[in-house]
Protein backbone atom coordinates (compact mmCIF):
# COMPACT_ATOMS: atom_id res chain seq x y z
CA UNK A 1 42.52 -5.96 5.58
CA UNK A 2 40.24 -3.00 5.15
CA UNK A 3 38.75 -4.70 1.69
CA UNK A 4 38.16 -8.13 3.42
CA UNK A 5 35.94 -6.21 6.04
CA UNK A 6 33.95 -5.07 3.58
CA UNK A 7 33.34 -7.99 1.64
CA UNK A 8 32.81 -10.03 5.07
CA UNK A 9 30.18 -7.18 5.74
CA UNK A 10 28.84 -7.31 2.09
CA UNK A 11 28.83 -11.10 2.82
CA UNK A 12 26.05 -11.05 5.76
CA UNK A 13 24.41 -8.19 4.29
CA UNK A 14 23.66 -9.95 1.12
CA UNK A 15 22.72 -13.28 2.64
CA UNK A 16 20.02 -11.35 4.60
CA UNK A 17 18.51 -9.84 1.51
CA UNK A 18 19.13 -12.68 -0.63
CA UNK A 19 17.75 -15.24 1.86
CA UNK A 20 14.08 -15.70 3.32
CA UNK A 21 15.13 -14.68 7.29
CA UNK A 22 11.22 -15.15 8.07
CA UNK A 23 9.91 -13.39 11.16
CA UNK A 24 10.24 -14.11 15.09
CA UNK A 25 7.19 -13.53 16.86
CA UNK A 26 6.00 -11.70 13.76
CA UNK A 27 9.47 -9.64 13.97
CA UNK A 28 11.41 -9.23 10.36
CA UNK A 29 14.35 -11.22 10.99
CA UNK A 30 16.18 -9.54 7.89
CA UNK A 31 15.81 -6.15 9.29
CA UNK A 32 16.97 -6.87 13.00
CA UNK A 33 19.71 -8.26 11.74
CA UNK A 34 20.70 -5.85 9.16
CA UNK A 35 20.46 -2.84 12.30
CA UNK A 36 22.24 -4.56 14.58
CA UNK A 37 25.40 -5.20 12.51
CA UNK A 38 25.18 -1.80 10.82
CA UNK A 39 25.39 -0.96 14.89
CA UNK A 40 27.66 -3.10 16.07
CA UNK A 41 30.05 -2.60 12.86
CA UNK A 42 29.98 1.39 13.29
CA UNK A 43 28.69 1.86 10.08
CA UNK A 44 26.61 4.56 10.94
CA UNK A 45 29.51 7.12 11.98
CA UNK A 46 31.75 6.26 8.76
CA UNK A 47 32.03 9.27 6.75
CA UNK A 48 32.61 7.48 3.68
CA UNK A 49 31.36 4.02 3.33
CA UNK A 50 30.19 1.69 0.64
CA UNK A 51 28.40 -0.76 2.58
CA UNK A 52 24.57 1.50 2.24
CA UNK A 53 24.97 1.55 -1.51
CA UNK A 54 24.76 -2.09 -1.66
CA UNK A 55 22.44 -2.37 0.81
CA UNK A 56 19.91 -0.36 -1.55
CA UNK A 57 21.48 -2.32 -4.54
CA UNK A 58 20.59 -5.54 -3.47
CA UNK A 59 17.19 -4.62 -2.25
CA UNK A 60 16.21 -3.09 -5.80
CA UNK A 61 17.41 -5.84 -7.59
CA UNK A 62 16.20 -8.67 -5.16
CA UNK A 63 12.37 -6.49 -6.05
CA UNK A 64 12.92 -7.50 -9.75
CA UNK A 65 12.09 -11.40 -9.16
CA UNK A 66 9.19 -13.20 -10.65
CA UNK A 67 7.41 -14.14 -7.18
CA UNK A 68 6.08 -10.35 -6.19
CA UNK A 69 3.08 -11.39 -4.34
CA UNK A 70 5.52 -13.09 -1.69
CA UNK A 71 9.02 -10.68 -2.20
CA UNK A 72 6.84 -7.42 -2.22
CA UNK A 73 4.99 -7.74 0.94
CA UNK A 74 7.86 -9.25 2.75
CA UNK A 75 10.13 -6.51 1.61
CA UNK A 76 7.30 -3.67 3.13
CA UNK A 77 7.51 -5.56 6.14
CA UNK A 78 11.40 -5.53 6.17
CA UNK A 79 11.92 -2.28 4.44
CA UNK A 80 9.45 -0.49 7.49
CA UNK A 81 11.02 -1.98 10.20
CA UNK A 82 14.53 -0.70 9.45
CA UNK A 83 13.06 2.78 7.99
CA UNK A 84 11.79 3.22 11.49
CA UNK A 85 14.64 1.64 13.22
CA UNK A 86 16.82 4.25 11.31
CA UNK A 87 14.08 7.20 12.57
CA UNK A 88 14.38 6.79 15.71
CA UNK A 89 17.96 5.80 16.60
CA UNK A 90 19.97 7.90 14.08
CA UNK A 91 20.46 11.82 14.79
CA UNK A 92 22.37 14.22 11.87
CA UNK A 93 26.24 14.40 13.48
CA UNK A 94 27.68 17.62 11.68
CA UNK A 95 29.14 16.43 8.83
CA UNK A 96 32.23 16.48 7.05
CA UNK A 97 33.11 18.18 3.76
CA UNK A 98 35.05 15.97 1.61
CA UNK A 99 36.59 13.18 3.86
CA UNK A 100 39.64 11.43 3.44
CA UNK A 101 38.98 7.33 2.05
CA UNK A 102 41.41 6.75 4.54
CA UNK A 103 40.25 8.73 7.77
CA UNK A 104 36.95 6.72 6.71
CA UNK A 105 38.58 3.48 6.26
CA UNK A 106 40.68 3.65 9.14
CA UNK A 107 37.50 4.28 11.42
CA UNK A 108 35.85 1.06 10.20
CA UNK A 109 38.96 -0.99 10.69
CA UNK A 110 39.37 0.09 14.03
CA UNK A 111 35.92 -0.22 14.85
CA UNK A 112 36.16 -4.19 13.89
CA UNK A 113 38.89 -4.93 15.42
CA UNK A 114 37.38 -3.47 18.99
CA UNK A 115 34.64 -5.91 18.12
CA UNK A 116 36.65 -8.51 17.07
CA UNK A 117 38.60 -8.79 20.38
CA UNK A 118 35.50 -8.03 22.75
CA UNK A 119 32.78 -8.32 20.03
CA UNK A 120 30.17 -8.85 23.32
CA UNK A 121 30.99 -5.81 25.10
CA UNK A 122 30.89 -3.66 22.30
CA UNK A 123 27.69 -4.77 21.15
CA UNK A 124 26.28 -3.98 24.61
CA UNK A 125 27.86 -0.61 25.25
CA UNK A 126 26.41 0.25 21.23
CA UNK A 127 22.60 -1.02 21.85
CA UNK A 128 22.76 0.65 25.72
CA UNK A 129 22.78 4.04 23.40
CA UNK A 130 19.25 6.00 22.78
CA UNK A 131 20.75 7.23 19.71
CA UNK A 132 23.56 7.34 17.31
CA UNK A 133 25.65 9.86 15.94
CA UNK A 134 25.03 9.59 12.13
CA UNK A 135 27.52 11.12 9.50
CA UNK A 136 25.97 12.08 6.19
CA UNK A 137 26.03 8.58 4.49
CA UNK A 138 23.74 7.12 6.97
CA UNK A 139 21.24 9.99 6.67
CA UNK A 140 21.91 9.54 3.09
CA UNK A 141 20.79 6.08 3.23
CA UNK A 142 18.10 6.84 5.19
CA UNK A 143 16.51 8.95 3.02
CA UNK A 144 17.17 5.97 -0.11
CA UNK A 145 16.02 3.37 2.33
CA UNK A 146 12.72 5.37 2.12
CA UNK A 147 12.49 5.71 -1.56
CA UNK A 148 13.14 1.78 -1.55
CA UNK A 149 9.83 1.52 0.63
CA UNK A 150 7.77 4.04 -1.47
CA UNK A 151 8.56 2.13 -4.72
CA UNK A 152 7.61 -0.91 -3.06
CA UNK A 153 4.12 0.18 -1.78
CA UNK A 154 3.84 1.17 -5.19
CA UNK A 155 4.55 -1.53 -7.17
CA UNK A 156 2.26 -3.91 -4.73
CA UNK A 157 -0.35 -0.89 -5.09
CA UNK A 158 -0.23 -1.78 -8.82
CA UNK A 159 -0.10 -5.32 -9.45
CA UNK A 160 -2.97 -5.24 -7.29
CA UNK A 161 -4.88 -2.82 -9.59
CA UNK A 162 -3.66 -5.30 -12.41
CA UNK A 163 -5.16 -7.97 -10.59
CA UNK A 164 -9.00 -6.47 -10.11
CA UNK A 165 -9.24 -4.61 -13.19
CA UNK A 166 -10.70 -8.04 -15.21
CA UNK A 167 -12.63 -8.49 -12.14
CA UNK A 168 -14.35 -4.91 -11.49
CA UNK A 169 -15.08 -5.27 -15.71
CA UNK A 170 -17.54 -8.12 -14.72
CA UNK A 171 -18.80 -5.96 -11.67
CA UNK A 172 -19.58 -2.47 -14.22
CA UNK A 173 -22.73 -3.99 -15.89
CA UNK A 174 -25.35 -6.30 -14.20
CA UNK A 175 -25.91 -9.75 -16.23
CA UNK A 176 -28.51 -10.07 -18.95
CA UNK A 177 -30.96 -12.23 -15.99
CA UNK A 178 -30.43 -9.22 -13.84
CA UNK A 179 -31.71 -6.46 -16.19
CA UNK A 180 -35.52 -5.69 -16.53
CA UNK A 181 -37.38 -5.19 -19.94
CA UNK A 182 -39.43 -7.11 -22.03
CA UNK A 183 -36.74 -8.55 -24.60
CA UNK A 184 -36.86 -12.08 -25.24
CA UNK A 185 -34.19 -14.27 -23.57
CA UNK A 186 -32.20 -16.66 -25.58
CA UNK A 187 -33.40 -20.41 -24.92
CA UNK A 188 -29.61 -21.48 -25.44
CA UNK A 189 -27.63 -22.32 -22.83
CA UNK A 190 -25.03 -19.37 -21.60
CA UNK A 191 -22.35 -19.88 -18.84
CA UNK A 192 -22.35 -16.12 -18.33
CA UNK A 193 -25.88 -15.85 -17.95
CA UNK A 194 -26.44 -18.70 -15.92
CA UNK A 195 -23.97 -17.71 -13.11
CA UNK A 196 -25.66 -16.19 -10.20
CA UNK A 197 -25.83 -12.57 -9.62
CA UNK A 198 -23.10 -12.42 -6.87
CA UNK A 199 -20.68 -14.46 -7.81
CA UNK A 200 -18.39 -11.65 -9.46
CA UNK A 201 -18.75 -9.78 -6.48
CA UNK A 202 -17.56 -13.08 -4.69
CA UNK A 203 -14.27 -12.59 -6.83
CA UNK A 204 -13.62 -8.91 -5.73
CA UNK A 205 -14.26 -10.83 -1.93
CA UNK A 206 -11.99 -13.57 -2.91
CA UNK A 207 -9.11 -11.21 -4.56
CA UNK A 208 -9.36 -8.33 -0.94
CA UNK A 209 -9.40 -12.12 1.13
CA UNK A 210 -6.43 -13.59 -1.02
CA UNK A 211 -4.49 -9.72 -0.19
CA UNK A 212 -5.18 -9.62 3.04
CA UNK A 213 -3.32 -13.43 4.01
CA UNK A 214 -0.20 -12.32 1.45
CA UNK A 215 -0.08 -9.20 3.78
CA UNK A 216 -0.68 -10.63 7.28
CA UNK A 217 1.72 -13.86 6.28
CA UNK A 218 4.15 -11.12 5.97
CA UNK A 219 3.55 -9.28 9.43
CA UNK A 220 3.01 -6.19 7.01
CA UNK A 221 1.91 -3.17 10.04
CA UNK A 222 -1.54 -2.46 10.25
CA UNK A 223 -0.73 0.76 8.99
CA UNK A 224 0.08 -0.39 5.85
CA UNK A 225 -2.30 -2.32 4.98
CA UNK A 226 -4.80 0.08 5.65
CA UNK A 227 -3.20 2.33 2.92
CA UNK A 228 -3.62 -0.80 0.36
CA UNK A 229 -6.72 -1.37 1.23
CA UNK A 230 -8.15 2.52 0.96
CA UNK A 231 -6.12 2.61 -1.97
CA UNK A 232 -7.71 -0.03 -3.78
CA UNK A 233 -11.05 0.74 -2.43
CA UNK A 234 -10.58 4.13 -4.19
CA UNK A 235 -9.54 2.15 -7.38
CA UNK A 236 -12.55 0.29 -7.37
CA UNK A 237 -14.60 3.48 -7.01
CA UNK A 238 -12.84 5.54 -10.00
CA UNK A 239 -13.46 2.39 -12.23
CA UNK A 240 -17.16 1.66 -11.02
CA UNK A 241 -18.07 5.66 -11.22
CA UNK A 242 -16.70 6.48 -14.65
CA UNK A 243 -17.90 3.51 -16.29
CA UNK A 244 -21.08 4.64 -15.46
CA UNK A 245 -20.87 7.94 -16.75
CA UNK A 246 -19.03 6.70 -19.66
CA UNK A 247 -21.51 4.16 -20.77
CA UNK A 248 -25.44 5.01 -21.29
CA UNK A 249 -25.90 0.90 -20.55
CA UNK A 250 -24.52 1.12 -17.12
CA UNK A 251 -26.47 3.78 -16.26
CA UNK A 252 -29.40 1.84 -15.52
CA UNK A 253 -31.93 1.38 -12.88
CA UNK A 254 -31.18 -2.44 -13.39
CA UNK A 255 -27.76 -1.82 -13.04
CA UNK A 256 -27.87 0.66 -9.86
CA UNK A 257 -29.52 -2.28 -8.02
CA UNK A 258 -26.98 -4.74 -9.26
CA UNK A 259 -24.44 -2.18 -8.02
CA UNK A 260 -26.22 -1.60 -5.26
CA UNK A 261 -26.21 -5.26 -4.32
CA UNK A 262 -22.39 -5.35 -4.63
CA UNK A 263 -21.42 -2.43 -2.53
CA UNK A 264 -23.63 -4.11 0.25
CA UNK A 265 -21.13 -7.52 -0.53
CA UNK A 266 -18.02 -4.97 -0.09
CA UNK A 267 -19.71 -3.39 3.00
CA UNK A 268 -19.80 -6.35 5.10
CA UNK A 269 -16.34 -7.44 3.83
CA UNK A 270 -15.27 -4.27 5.28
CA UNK A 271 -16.98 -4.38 8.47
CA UNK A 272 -16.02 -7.93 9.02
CA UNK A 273 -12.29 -6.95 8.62
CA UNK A 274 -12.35 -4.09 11.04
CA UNK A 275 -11.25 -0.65 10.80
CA UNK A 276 -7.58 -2.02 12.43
CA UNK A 277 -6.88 -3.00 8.63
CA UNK A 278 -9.83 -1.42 6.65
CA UNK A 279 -9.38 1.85 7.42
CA UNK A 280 -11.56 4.39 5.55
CA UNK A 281 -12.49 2.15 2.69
CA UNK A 282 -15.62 2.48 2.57
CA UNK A 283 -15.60 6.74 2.37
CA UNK A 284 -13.56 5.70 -0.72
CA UNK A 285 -16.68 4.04 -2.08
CA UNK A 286 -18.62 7.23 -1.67
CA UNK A 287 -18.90 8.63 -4.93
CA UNK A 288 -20.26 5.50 -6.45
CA UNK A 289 -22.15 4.70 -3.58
CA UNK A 290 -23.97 8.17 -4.49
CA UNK A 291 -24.53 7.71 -8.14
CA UNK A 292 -25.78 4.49 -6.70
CA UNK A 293 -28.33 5.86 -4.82
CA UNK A 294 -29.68 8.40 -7.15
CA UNK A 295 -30.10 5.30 -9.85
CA UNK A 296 -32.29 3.80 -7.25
CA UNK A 297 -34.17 6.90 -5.70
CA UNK A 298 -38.40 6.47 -6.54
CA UNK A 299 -40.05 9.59 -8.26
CA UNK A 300 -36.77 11.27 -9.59
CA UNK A 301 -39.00 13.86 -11.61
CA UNK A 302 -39.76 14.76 -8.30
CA UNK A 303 -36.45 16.05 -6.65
CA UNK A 304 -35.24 19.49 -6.42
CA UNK A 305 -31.39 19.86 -7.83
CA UNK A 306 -31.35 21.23 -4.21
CA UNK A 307 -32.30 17.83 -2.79
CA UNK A 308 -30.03 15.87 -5.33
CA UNK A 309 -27.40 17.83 -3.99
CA UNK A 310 -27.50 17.85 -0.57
CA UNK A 311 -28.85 14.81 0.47
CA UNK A 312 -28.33 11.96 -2.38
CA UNK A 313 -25.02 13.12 -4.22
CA UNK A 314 -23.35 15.90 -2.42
CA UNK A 315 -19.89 14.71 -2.62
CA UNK A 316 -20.52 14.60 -6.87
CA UNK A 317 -19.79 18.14 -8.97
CA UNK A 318 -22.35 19.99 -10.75
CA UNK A 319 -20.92 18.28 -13.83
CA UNK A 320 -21.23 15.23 -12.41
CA UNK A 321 -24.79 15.35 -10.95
CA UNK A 322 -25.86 16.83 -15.11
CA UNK A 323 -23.98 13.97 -16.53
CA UNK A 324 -25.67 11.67 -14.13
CA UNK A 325 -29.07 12.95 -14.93
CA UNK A 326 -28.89 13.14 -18.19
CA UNK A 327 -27.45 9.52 -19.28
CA UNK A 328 -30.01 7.65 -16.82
CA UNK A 329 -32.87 5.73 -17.98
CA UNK A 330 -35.04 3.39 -16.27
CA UNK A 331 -35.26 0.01 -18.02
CA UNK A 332 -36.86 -1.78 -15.20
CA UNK A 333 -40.37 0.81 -14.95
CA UNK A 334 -40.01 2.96 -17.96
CA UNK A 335 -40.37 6.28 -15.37
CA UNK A 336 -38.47 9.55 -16.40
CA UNK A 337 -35.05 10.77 -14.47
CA UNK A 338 -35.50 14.44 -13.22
CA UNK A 339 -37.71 16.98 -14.43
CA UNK A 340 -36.62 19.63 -17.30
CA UNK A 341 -36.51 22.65 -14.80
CA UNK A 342 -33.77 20.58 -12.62
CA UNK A 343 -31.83 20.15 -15.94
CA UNK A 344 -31.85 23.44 -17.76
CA UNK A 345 -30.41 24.78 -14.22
CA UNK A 346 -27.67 22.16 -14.26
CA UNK A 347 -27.08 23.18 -17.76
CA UNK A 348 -26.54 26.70 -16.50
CA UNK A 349 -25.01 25.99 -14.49
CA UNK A 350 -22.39 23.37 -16.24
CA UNK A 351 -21.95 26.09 -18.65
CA UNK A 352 -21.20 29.03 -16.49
CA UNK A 353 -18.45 26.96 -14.89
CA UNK A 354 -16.84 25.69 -17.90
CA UNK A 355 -13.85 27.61 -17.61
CA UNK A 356 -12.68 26.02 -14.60
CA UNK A 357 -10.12 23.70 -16.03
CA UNK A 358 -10.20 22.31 -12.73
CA UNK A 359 -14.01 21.19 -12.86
CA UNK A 360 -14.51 20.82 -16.54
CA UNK A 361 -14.75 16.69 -16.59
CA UNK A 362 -16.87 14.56 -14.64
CA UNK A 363 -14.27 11.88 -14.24
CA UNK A 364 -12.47 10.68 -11.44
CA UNK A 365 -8.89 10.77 -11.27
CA UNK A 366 -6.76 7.64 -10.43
CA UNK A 367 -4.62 7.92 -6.98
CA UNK A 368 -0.94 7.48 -7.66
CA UNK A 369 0.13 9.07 -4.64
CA UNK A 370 2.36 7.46 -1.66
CA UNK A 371 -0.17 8.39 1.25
CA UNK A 372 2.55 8.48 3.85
CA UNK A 373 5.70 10.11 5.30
CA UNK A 374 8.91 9.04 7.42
CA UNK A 375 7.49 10.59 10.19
CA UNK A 376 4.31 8.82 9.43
CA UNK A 377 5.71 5.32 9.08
CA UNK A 378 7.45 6.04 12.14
CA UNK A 379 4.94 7.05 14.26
CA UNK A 380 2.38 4.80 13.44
CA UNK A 381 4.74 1.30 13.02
CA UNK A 382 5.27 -0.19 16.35
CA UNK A 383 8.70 -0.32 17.84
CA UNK A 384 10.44 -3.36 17.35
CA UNK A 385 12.68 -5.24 19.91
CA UNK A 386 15.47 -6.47 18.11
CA UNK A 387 17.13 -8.76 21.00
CA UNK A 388 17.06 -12.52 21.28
CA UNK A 389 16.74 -13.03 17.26
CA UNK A 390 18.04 -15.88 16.09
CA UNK A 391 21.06 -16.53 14.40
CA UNK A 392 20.36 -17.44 10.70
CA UNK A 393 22.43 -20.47 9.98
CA UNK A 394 23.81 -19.34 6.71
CA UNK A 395 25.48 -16.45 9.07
CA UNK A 396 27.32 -18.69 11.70
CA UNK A 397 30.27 -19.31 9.76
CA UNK A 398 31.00 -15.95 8.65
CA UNK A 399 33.41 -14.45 11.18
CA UNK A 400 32.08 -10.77 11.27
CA UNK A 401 28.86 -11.75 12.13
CA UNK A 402 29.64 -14.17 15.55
CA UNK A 403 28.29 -11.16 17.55
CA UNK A 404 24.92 -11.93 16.74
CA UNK A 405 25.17 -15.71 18.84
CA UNK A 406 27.21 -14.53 21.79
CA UNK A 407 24.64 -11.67 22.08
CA UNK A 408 22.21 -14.57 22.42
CA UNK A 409 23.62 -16.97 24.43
CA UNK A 410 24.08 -13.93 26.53
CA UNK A 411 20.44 -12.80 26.78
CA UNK A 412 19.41 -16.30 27.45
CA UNK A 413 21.96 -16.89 30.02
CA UNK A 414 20.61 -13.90 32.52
């Protein structure tokens, strides 16, 4: 008896995972119904149970499919909701050293056949509870249900950097048209060079466009995809900003206006999408938006490394600002980049401090962190109302989960 419980459970569980649920009224149908039977089952006070481990089996392994711009932002959406489901509900019951298989099994047998007999009743006395006794499993599986979501975020994190990389290549150097000097153009006909200016700035609009629908076709929470978003924003800057101080070409007057001209593309992308889901993207633009401006700036012989500091770069290091100054050139005018003084003090400077392992390189270091906690997640995700969801019809044959329609027909019915 006990082992056909389980694999009834296993059953719905895995049908959930397995199969697209979709959302009601932008609710995660997959996750509802996962809570509710772990609820109405009494998984949650079982002090030994196997039913979480496949939970978080089946999730990792449903991840590995070929189709991750559809699975992974459907599974953020899913994975949240339950997280937070699981935050607010469950509360650590002292637990039990050691329990008996039996004592465990026994509970869960019980529990289904209560809800077997009156499976309507129990369901309503269970949900009419503010919160639920967990034993260790279920905080156990709270903590791998959050691992689950943090490996998500990350793997959609990086297929998206996979996806801009070619496209912020096109975006580090400004086309030959765009560049001043008095070389002589080729008379041959080039595909590169006879694109307009913008248009691989168009693709970066096109690729944060195409992100945003695979997110919001997902109900993804705002809050989410305001951590994508920063997060690739920030990706975009640490590409832009040492490719510039990598390469003596891209530190151009020519190519701070082409820059320049981009940024302004990613601005208005950013103000058209709101803060709601842009969040503080553009601060993550800020130290290429700097180097930007100091590429730009008239009369740099004429600036104090005071004034370079404070007013055009002052979130860039000293090491920075010197590598900056001393790899410009103006290709467009032919005018010089700041005046001997301003360097030999940098150089001083840059010297002086070259013990500090922390400040001894002027590049920018990729973000790999997960920029949010459980409490975070559930603070910020709204609170979902789990009642009147539908029953899937691969579920209304399977006798464990019947619960789920007389619940319905109930709610409907008052």
């Amino acid at each position: 008896m006990n082992s056909d419980i389980h694999e009834d459970y296993h059953e719905v569980l895995q049908r959930c995972i397995k199969d697209d649920m979709g959302f009601k009224n932008g609710k995660p149908v997959a996750a509802c119904i996962i809570y509710k039977c772990l609820l109405h089952w009494g998984v949650f006070e079982a002090e030994r149970t196997t039913t979480f481990d496949f939970i978080i089996h089946t999730i990792n392994t449903i991840l590995k499919t070929e189709n991750e711009n559809d699975i992974l932002p459907y599974w953020l959406a899913n994975a949240s909701a339950l997280l937070c489901m699981l935050q607010r509900n469950l509360r650590s019951k002292g637990f039990i050293t050691a329990p008996s298989r039996s004592s465990s099994d026994t509970h869960l047998s019980e529990k289904a056949n209560e809800t077997f007999r009156s499976p309507l009743k129990a369901f309503e006395q269970r949900t009419s509870m503010s919160h639920i006794d967990a034993r260790y499993p279920a905080m156990l599986f709270k903590q791998q249900l959050t691992a689950s979501l943090e490996k998500i975020f990350g793997l959609i994190r990086d297929n998206l950097k996979k996806e801009i990389s070619p496209l912020l290549s096109l975006c580090i150097q400004a086309p030959k048209l765009a560049r001043g000097g008095t070389g002589r153009r080729s008379r041959s006909p080039d595909v590169t060079l006879q694109q307009p200016i913008s248009t691989h700035w168009d693709r970066i609009v096109k690729f944060l466009d195409s992100l945003m629908d695979r997110l919001h076709k997902n109900f993804v929470p705002s809050f989410f995809i305001r951590k994508l978003v920063t997060q690739v924003f920030s990706f975009i800057n640490v590409q832009l900003f040492n490719s510039m101080l990598l390469r003596r070409e891209c530190c151009t007057f020519s190519n701070g206006e082409y820059v320049k001209s981009g940024l302004c593309v990613l601005e208005k992308w950013i103000t058209d999408t709101k803060e709601e889901h842009a969040g503080a993207a553009w601060d993550g633009l800020k130290y290429i938006r700097q180097a930007v401006d100091f590429l730009i700036i008239p009369q740099k012989s004429k600036k104090t490394l005071e004034q370079i500091k404070k007013s055009i770069c002052p979130a860039l290091s000293m090491r920075q600002i010197y590598r900056l100054c001393t790899m410009y050139w103006d290709d467009k005018y032919g005018t010089h980049s700041v005046s001997a003084e301003v360097v030999a003090k940098m150089r001083d400077m840059v010297s002086n401090d070259a013990q500090n392992p922390v400040s001894n390189s002027f590049l920018l270091d990729d973000d790999l962190s997960i920029p949010f906690t459980t409490e975070e997640v559930a603070q910020e995700v709204p609170t979902i109302d789990i009642s009147n969801i539908e029953m899937p019809p691969s579920l209304r044959h399977v006798h464990c989960a019947q619960f789920l329609m007389q619940h319905l027909q109930s709610s409907y019915s008052s």
